[in-house]
C-alpha atoms as a PDB file:
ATOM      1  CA  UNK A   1      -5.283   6.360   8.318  1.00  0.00           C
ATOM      2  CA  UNK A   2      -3.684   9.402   7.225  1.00  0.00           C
ATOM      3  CA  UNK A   3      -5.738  11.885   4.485  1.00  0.00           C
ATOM      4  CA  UNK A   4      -5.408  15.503   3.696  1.00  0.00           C
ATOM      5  CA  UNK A   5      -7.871  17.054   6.227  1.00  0.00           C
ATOM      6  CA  UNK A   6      -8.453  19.892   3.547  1.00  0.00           C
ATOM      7  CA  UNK A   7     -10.402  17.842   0.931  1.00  0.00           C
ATOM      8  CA  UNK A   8     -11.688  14.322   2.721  1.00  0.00           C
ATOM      9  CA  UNK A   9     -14.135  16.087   4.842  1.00  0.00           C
ATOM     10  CA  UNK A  10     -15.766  17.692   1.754  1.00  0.00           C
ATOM     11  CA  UNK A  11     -16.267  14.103   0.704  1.00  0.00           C
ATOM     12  CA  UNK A  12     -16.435  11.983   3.070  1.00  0.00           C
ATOM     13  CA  UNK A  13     -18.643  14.191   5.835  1.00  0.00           C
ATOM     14  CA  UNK A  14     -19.360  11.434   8.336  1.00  0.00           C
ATOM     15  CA  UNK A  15     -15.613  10.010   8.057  1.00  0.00           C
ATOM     16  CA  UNK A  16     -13.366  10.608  11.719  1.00  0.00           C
ATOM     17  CA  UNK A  17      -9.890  10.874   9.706  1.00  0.00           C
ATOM     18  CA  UNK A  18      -6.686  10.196  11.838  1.00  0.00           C
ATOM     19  CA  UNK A  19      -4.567  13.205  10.824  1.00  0.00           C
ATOM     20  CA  UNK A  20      -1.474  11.892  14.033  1.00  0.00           C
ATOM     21  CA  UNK A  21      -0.341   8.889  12.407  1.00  0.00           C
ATOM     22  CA  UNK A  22      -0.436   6.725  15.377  1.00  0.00           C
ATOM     23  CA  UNK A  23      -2.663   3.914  15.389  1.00  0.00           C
ATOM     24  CA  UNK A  24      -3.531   4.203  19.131  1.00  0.00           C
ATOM     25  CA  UNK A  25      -5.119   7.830  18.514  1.00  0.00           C
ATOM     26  CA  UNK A  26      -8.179   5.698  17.057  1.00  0.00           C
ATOM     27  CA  UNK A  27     -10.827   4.307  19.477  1.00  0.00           C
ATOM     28  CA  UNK A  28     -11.518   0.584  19.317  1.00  0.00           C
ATOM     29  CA  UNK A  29     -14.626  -0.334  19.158  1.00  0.00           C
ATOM     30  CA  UNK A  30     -15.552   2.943  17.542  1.00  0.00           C
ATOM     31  CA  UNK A  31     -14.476   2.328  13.862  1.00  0.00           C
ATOM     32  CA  UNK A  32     -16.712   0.122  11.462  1.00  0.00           C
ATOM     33  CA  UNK A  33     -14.273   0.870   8.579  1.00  0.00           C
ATOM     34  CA  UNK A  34     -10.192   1.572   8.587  1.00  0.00           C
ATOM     35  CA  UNK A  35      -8.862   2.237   5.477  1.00  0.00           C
ATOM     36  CA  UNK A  36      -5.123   2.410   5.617  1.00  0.00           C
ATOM     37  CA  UNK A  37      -3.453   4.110   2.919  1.00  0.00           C
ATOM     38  CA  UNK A  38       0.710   4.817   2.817  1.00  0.00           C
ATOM     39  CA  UNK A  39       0.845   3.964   6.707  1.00  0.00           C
ATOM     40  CA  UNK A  40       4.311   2.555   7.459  1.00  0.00           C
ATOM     41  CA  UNK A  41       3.239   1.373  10.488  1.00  0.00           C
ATOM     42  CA  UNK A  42       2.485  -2.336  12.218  1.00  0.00           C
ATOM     43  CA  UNK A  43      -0.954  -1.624  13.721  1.00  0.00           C
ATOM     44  CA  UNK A  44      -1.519  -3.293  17.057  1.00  0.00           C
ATOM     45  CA  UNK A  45      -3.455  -6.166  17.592  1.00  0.00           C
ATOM     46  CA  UNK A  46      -6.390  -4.449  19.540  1.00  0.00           C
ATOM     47  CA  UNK A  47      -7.724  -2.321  16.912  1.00  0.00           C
ATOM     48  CA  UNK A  48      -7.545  -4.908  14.351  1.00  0.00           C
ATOM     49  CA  UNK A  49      -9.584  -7.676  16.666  1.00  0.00           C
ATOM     50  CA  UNK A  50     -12.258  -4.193  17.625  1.00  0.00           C
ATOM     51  CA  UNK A  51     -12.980  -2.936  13.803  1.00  0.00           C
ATOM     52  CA  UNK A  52     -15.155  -4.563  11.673  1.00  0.00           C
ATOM     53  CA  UNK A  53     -13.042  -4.498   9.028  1.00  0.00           C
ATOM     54  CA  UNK A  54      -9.742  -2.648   8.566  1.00  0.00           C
ATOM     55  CA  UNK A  55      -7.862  -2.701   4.525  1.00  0.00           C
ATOM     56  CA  UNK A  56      -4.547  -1.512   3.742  1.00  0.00           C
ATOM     57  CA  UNK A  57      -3.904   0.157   0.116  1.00  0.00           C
ATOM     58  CA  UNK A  58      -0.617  -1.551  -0.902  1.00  0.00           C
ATOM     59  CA  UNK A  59       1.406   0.341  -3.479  1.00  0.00           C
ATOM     60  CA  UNK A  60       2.689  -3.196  -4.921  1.00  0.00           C
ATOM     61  CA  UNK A  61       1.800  -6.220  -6.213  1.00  0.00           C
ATOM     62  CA  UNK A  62       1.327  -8.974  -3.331  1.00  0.00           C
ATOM     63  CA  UNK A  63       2.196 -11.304  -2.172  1.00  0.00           C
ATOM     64  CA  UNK A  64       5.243 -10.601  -4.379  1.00  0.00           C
ATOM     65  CA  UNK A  65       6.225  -7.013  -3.292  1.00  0.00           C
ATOM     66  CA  UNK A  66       5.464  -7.137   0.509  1.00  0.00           C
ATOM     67  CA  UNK A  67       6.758  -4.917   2.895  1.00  0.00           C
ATOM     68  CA  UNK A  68       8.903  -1.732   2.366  1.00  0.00           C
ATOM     69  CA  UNK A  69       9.299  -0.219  -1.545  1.00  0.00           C
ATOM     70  CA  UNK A  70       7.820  -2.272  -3.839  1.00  0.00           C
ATOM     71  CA  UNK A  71       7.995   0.158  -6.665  1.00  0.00           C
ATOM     72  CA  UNK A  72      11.866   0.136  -6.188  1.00  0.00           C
ATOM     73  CA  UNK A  73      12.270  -3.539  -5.868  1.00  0.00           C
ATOM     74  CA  UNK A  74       9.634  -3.581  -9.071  1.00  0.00           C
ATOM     75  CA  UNK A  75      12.081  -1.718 -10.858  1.00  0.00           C
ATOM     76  CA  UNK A  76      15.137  -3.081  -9.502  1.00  0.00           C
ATOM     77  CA  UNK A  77      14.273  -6.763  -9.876  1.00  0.00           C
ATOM     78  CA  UNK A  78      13.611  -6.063 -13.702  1.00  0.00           C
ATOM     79  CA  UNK A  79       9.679  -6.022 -13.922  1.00  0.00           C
ATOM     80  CA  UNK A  80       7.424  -5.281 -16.608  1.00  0.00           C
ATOM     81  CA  UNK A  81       3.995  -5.386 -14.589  1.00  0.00           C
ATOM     82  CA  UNK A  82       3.499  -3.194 -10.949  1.00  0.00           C
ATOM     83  CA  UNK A  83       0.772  -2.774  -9.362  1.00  0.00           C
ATOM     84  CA  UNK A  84      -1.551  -1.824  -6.282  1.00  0.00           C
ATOM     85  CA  UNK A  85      -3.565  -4.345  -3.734  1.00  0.00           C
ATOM     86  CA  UNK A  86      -6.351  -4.080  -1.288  1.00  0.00           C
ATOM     87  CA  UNK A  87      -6.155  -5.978   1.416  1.00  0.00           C
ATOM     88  CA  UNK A  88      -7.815  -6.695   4.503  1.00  0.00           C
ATOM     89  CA  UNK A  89      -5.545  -6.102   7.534  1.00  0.00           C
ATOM     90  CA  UNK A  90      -4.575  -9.160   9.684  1.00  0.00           C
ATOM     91  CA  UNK A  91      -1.687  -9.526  12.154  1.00  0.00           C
ATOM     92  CA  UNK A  92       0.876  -9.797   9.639  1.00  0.00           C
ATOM     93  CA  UNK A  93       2.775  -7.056   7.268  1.00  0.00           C
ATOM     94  CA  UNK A  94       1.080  -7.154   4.209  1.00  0.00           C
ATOM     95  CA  UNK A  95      -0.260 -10.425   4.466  1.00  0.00           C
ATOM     96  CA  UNK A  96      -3.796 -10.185   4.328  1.00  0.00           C
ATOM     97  CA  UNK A  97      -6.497 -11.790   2.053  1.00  0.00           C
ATOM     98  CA  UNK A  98      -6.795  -9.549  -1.114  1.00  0.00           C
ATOM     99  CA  UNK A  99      -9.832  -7.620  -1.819  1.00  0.00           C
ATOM    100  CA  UNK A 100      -8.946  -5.752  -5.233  1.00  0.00           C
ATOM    101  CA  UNK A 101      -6.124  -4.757  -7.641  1.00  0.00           C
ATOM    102  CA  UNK A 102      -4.484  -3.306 -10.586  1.00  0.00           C
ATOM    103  CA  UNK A 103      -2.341  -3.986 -12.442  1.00  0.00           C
ATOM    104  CA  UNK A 104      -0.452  -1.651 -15.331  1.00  0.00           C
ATOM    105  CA  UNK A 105       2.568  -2.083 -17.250  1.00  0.00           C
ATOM    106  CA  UNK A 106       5.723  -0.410 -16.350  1.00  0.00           C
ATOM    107  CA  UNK A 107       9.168  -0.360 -18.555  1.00  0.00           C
ATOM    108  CA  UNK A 108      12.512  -0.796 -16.364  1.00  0.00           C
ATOM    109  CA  UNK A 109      14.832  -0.052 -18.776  1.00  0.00           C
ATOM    110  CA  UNK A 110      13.518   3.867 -19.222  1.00  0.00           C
ATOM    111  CA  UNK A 111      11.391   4.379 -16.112  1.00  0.00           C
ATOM    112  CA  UNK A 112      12.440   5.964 -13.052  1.00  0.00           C
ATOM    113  CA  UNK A 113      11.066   4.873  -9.622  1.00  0.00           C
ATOM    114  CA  UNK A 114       8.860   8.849  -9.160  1.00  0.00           C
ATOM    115  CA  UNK A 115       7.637   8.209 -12.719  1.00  0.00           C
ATOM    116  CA  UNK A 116       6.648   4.379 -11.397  1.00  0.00           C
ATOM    117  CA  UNK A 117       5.207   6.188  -8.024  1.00  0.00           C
ATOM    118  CA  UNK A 118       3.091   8.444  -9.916  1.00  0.00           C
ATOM    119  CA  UNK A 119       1.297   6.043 -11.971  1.00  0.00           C
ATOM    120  CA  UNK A 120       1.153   4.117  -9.085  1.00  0.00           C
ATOM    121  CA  UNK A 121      -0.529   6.341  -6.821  1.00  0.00           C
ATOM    122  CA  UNK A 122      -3.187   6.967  -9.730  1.00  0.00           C
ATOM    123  CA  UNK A 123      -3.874   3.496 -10.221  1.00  0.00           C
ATOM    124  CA  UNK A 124      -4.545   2.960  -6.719  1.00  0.00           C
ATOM    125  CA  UNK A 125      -6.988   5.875  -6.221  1.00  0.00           C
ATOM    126  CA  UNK A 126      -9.020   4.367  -9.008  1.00  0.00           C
ATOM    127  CA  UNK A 127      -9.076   0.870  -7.123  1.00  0.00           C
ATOM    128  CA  UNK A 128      -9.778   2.596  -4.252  1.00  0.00           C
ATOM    129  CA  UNK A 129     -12.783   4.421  -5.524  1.00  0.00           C
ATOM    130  CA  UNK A 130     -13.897   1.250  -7.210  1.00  0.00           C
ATOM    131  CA  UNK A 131     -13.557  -1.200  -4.468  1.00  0.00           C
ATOM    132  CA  UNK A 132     -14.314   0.382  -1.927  1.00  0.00           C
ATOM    133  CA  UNK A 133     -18.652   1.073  -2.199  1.00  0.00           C
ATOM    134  CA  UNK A 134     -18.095  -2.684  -2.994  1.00  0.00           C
ATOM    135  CA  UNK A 135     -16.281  -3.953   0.442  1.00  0.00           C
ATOM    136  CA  UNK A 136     -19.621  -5.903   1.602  1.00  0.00           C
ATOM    137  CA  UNK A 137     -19.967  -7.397  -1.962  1.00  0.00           C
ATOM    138  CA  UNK A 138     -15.994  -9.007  -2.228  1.00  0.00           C
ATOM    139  CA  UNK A 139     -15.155 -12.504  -1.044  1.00  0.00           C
ATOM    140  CA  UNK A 140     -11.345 -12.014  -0.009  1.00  0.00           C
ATOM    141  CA  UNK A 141      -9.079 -14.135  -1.716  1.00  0.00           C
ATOM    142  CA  UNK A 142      -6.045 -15.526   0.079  1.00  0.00           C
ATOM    143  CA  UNK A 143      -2.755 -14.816  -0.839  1.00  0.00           C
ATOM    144  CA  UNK A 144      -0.517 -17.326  -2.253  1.00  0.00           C
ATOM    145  CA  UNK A 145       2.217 -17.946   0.020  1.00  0.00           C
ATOM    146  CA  UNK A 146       4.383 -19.930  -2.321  1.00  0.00           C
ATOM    147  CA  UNK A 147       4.683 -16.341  -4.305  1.00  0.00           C
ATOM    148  CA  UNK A 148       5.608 -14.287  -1.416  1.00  0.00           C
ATOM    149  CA  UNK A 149       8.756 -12.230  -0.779  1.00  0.00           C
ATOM    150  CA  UNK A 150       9.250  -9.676   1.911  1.00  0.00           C
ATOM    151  CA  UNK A 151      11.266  -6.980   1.004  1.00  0.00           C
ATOM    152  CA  UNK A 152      12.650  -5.593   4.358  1.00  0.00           C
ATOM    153  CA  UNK A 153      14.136  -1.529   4.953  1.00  0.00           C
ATOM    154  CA  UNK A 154      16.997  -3.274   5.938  1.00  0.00           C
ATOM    155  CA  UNK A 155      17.818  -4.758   2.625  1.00  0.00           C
ATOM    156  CA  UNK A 156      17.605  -1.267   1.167  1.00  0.00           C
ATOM    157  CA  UNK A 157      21.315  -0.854   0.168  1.00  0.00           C
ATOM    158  CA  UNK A 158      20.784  -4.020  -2.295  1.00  0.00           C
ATOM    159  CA  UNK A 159      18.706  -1.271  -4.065  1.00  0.00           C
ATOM    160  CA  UNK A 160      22.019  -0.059  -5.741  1.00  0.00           C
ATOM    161  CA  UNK A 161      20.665   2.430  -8.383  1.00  0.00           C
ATOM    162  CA  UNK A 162      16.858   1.827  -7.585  1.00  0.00           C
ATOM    163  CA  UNK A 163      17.514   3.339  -4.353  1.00  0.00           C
ATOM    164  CA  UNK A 164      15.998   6.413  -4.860  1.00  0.00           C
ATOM    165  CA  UNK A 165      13.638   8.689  -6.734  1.00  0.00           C
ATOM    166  CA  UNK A 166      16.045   8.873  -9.879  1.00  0.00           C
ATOM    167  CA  UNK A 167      19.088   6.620 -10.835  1.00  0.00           C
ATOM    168  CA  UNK A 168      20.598  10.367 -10.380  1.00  0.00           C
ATOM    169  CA  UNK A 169      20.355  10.922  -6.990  1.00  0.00           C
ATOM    170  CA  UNK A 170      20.478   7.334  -5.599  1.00  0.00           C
ATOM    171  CA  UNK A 171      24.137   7.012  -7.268  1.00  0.00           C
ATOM    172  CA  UNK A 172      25.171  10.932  -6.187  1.00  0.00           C
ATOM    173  CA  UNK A 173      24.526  11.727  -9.723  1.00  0.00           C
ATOM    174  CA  UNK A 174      27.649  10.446 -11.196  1.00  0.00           C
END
């Protein structure tokens, strides 16, 4: 919902970008296509029953890594693989039927959670770029419940040295 109003016009010319960060700015109705990317928002119900289709561009692997910091809780829980997911956008947090992903391999022992981010955030431009001129072609696949975890803001201290960009700075460098 969010994009750098310097460059997306260039390429996208007949795109209406969202540069507020509040869902409401958007007109229901209006939008055949919302592509959510980084938005750490629940979007209300309205717009998602008045756009045609509306994805989210999930910087984890799901259903595994829902919800808040996946590439921390990757890291943190031990994992080799991350990832990113489209989804399609229902009523729930992350919940939707998948449309795309990546996955690449990631090394917990040596990697800290910007170095994780980074290759992240590349991975999921490429699936973006990919996946989306192909939205009309994808049959959604649900996700499987039985594999889900929620990893909630509020469970952030559990984190311990995963908590922030470097082992570093989330244990006050000592």
């Amino acid at each position: 919902m969010r994009a750098s109003p310097s460059t997306s016009p260039q390429h996208h010319p007949d795109a209406r970008l969202l540069t507020s960060g509040d869902w409401r700015d958007l007109e229901p109705g209006r939008c055949d296509l919302v592509v959510s990317v980084l938005y750490d928002r629940i979007i209300g119900r309205a717009l998602i029953d008045a756009t045609t289709k509306m994805v989210n561009c999930h910087p984890g692997r799901l259903p595994q890594y829902r919800e808040a910091r996946p590439v921390n809780w990757a890291l943190c829980n031990g994992e080799h693989l991350h990832g990113a997911t489209l989804h399609l956008i229902n009523e729930g947090v992350d919940t939707g039927p998948i449309l795309g992903e990546v996955t690449f391999s990631i090394w917990p022992a040596t990697d800290e959670v910007r170095d994780v981010w980074h290759r992240t955030m590349r991975h999921a431009r490429l699936l973006l770029s990919d996946t989306l001129p192909r939205l009309d072609e994808i049959t959604p696949r649900r996700q499987d419940e039985a594999l889900a975890v929620t990893h909630y803001s509020r469970d952030n201290h559990r984190l311990g040295d995963r908590s922030d960009w470097t082992r570093a700075t989330s244990t006050g460098g000592t």
